[in-house]
N, C-alpha and C. Protein backbone atom coordinates (compact mmCIF):
# COMPACT_ATOMS: atom_id res chain seq x y z
N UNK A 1 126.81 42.33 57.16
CA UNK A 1 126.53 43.70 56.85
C UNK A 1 127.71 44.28 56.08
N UNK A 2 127.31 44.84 55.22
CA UNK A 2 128.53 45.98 54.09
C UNK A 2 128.20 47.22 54.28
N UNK A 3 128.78 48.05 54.85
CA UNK A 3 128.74 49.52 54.62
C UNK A 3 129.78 50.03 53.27
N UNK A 4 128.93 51.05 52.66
CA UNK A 4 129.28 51.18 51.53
C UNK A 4 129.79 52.66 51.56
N UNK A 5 130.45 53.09 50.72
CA UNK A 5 131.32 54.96 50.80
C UNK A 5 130.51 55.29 49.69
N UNK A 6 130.42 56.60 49.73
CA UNK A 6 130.24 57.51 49.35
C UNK A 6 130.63 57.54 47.89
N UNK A 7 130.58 57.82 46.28
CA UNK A 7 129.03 58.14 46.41
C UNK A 7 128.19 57.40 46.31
N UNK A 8 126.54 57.43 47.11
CA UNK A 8 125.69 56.31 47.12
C UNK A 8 125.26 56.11 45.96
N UNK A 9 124.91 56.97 44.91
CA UNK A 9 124.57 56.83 43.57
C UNK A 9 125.14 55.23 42.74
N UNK A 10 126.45 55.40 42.91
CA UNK A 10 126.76 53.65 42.87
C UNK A 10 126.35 52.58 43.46
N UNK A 11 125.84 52.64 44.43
CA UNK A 11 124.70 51.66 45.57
C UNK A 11 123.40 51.42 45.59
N UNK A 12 122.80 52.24 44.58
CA UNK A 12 121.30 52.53 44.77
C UNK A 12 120.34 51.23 44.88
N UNK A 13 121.18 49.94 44.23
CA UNK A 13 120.17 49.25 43.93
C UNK A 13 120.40 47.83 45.41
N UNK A 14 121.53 48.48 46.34
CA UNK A 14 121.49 47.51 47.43
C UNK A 14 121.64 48.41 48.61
N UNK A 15 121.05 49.39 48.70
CA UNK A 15 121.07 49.83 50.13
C UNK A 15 119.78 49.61 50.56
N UNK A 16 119.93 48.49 51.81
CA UNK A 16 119.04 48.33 53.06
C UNK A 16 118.48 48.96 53.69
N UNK A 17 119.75 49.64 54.54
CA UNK A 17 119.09 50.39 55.70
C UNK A 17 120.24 51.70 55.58
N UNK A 18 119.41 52.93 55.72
CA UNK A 18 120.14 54.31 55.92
C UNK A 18 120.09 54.69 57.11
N UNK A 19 121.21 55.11 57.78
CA UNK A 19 121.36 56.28 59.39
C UNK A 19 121.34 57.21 58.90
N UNK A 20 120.32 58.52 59.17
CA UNK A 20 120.86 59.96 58.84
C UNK A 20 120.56 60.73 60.31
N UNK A 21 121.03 61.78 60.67
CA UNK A 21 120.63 62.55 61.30
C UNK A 21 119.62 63.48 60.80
N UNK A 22 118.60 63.77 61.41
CA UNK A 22 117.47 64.71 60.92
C UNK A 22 117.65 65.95 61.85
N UNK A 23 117.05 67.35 61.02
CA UNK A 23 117.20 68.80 61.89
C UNK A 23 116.00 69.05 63.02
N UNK A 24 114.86 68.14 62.80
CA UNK A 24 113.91 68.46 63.56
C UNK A 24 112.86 67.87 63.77
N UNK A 25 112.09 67.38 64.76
CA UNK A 25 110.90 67.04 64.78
C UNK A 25 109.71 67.73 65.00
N UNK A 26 108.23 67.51 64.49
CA UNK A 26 107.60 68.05 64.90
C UNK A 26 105.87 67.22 65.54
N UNK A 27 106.25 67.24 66.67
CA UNK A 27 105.39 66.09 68.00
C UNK A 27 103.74 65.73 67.35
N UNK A 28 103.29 67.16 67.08
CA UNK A 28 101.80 66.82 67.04
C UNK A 28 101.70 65.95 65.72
N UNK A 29 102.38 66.18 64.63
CA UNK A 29 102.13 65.25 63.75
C UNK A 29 103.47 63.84 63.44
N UNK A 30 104.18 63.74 64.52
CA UNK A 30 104.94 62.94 63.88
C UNK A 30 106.16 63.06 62.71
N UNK A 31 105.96 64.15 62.68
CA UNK A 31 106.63 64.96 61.33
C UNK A 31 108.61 65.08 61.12
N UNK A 32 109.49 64.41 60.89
CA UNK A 32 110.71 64.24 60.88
C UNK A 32 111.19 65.91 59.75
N UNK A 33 111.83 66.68 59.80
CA UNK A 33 112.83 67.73 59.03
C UNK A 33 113.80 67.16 58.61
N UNK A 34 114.62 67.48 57.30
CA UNK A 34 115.81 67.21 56.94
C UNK A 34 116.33 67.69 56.10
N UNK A 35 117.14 68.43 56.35
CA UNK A 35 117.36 70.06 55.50
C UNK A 35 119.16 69.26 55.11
N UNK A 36 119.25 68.91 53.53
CA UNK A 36 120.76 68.83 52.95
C UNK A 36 120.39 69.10 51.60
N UNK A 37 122.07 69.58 51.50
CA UNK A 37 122.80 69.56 50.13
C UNK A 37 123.11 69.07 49.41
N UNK A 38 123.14 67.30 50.54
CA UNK A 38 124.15 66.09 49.75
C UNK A 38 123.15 65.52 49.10
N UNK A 39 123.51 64.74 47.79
CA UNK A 39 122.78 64.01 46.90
C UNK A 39 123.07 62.56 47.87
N UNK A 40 124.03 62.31 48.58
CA UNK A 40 123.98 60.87 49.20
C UNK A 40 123.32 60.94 50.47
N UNK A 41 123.19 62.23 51.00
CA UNK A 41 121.67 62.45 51.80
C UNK A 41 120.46 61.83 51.27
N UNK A 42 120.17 62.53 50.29
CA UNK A 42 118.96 62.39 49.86
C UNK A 42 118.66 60.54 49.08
N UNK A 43 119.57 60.68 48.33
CA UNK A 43 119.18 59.06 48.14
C UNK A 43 119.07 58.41 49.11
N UNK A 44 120.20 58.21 50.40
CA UNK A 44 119.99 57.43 51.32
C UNK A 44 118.36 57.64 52.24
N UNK A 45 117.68 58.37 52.27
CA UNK A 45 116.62 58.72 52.92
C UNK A 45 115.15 57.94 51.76
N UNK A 46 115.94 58.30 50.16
CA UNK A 46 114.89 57.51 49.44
C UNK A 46 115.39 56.48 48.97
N UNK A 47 115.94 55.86 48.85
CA UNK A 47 116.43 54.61 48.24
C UNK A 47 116.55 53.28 49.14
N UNK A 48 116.59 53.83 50.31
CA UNK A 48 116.85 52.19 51.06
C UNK A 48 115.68 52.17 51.61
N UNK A 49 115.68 50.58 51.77
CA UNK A 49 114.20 50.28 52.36
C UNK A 49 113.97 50.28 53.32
N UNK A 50 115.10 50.76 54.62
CA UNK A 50 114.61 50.85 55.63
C UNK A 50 115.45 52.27 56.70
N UNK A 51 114.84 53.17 56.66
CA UNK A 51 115.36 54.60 57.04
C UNK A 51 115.54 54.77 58.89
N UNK A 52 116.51 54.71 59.16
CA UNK A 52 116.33 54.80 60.66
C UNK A 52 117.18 56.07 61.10
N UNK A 53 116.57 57.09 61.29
CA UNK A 53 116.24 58.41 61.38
C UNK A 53 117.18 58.89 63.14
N UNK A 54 118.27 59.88 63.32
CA UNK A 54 118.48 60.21 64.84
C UNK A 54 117.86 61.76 64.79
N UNK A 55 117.38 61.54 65.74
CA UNK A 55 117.06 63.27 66.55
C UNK A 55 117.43 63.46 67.60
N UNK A 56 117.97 64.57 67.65
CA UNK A 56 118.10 64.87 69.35
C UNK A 56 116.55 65.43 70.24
N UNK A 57 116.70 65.31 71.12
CA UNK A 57 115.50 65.49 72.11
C UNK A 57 115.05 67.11 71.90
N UNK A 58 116.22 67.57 72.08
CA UNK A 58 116.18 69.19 71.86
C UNK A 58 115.93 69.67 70.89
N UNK A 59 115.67 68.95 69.72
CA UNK A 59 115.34 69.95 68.86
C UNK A 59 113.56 69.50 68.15
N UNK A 60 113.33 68.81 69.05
CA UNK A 60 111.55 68.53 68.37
C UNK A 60 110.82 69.67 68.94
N UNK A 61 109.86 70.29 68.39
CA UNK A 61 108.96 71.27 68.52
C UNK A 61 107.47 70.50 68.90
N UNK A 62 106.71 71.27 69.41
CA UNK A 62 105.55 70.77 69.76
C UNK A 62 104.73 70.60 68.14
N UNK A 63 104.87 71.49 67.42
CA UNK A 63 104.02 72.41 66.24
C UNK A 63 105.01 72.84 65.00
N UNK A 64 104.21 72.87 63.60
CA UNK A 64 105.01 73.14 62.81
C UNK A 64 105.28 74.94 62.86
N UNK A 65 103.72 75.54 63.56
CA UNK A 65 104.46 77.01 63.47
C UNK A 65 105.58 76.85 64.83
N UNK A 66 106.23 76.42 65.62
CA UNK A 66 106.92 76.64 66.52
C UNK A 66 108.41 76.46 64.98
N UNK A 67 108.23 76.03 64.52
CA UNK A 67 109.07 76.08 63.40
C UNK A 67 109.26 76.91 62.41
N UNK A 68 108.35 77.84 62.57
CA UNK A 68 108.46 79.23 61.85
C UNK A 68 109.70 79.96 61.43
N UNK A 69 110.48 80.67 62.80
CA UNK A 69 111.73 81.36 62.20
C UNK A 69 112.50 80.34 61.86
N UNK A 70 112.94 79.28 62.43
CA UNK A 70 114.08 78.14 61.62
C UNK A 70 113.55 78.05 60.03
N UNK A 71 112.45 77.77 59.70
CA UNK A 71 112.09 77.05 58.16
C UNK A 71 112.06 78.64 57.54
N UNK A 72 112.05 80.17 58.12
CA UNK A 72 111.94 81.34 57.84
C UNK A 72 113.77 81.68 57.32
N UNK A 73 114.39 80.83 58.46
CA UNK A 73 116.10 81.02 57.83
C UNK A 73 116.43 80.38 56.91
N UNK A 74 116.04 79.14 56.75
CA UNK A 74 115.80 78.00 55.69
C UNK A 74 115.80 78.64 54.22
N UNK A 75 114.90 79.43 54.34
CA UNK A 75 113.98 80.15 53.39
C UNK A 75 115.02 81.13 52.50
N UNK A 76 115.42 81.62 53.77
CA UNK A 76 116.08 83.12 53.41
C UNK A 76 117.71 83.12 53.24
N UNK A 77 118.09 81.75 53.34
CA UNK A 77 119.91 81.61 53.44
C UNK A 77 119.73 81.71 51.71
N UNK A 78 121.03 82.11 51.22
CA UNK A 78 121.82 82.04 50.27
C UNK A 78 122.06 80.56 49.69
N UNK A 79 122.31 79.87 50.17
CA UNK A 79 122.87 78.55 50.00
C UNK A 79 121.27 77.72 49.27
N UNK A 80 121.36 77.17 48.63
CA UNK A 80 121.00 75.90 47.89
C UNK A 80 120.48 75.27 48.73
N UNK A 81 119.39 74.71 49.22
CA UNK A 81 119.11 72.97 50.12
C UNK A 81 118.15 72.05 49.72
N UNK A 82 117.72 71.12 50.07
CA UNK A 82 116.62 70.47 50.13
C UNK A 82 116.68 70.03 51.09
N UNK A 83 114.99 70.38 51.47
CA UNK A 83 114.30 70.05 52.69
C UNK A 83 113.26 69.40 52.68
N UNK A 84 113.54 67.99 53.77
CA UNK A 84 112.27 67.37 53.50
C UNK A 84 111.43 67.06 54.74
N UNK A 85 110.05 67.27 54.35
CA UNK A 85 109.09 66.42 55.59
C UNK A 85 108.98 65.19 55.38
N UNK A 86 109.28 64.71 56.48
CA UNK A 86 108.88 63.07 56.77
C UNK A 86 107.87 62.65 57.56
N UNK A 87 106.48 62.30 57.13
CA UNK A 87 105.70 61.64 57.76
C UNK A 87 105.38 60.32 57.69
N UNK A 88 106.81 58.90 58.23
CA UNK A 88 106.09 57.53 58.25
C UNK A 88 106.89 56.96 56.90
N UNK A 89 106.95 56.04 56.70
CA UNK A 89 107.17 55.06 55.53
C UNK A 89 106.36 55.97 54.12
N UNK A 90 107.16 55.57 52.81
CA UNK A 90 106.80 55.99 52.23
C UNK A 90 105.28 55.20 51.44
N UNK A 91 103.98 55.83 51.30
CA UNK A 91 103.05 55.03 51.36
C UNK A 91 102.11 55.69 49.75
N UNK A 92 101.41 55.22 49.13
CA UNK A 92 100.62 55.76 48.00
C UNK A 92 99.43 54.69 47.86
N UNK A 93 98.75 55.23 47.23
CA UNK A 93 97.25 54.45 46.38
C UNK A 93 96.87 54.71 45.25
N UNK A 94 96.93 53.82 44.31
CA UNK A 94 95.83 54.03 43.10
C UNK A 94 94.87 54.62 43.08
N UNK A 95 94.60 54.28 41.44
CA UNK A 95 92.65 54.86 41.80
C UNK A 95 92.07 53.90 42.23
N UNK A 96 92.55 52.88 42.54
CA UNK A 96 91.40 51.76 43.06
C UNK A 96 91.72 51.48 44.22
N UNK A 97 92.43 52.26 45.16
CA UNK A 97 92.42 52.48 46.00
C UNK A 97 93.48 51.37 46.86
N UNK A 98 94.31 51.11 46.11
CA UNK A 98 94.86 49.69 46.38
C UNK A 98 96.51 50.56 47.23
N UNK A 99 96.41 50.27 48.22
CA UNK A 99 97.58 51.04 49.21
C UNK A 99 99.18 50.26 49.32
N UNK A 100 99.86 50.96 48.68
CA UNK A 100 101.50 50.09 48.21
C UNK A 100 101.85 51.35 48.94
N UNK A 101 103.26 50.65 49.96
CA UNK A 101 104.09 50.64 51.31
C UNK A 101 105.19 51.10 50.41
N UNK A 102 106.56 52.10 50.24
CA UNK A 102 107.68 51.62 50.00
C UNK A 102 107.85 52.11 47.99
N UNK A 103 106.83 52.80 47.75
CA UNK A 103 106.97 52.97 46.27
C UNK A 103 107.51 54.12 46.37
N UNK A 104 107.63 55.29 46.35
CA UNK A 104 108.54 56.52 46.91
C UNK A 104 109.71 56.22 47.86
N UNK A 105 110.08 55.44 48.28
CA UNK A 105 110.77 55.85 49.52
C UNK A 105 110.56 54.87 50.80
N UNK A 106 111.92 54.74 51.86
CA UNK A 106 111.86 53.24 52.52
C UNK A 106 110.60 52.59 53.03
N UNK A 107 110.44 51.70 52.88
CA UNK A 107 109.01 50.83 53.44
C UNK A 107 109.31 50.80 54.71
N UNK A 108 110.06 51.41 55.70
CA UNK A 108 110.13 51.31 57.13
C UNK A 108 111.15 52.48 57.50
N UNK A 109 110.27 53.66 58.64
CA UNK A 109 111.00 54.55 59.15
C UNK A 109 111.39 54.34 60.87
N UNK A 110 112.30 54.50 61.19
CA UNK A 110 112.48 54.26 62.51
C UNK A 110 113.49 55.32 63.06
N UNK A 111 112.68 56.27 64.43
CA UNK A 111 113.49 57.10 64.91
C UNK A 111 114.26 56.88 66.38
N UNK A 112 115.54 57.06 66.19
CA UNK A 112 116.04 57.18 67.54
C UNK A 112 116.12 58.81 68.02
N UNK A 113 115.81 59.07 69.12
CA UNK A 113 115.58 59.95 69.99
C UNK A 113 117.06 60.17 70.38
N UNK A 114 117.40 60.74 70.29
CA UNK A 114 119.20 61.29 70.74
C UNK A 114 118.84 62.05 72.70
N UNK A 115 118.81 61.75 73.22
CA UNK A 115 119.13 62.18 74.68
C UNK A 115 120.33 63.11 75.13
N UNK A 116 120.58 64.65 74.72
CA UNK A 116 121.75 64.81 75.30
C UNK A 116 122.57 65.16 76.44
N UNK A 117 123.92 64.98 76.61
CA UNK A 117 124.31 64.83 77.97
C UNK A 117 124.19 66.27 78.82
């Protein structure tokens, strides 16, 4: 294994596997949040093929409106972000309906559940 520094932009074409921390989950759909600034955020979440995601326990919501005022501050800060929903591996289809895994974004998402003390 090579862990690589910062910036990922120089890495793009061999990163494996990304750790990020995510801001939120949301239960009924499976739904991962991830609200950054960093461009080595964001590549690392699309560029490697395999995304393994931490959340803490405390911050998954049942529902996306239980997410209302947070994505409402989101909204309304000053600051610059990108925010993304994550539902699952990144997945698409043709018109012929032909279903490719991994063309957007890692072909495998995996979340650890953060438990805190």
């Amino acid at each position: 294994m090579e862990l690589v520094d910062p910036p990922l932009r120089d890495h793009m074409d061999r990163l494996d596997l990304a750790l990020t921390w995510v801001d939120a989950g949301i239960a009924d759909t499976g739904t991962l949040v991830l609200r950054s600034d960093s461009e080595d955020i964001r590549i690392a979440t699309m560029m490697s093929r395999i995304h393994v995601a931490m959340l803490p326990v405390s911050k998954i919501r049942e529902t996306a409106m239980d997410m209302a005022g947070e994505l409402d501050a989101i909204l309304k800060s000053d600051t610059a972000s990108y925010t993304a929903f994550i539902t699952g591996p990144s997945r698409t289809a043709d018109i012929e309906r032909v279903l490719a895994i991994g063309v957007h974004g890692p072909v495998e998402l995996h979340l650890l559940l953060i438990k805190e003390a």
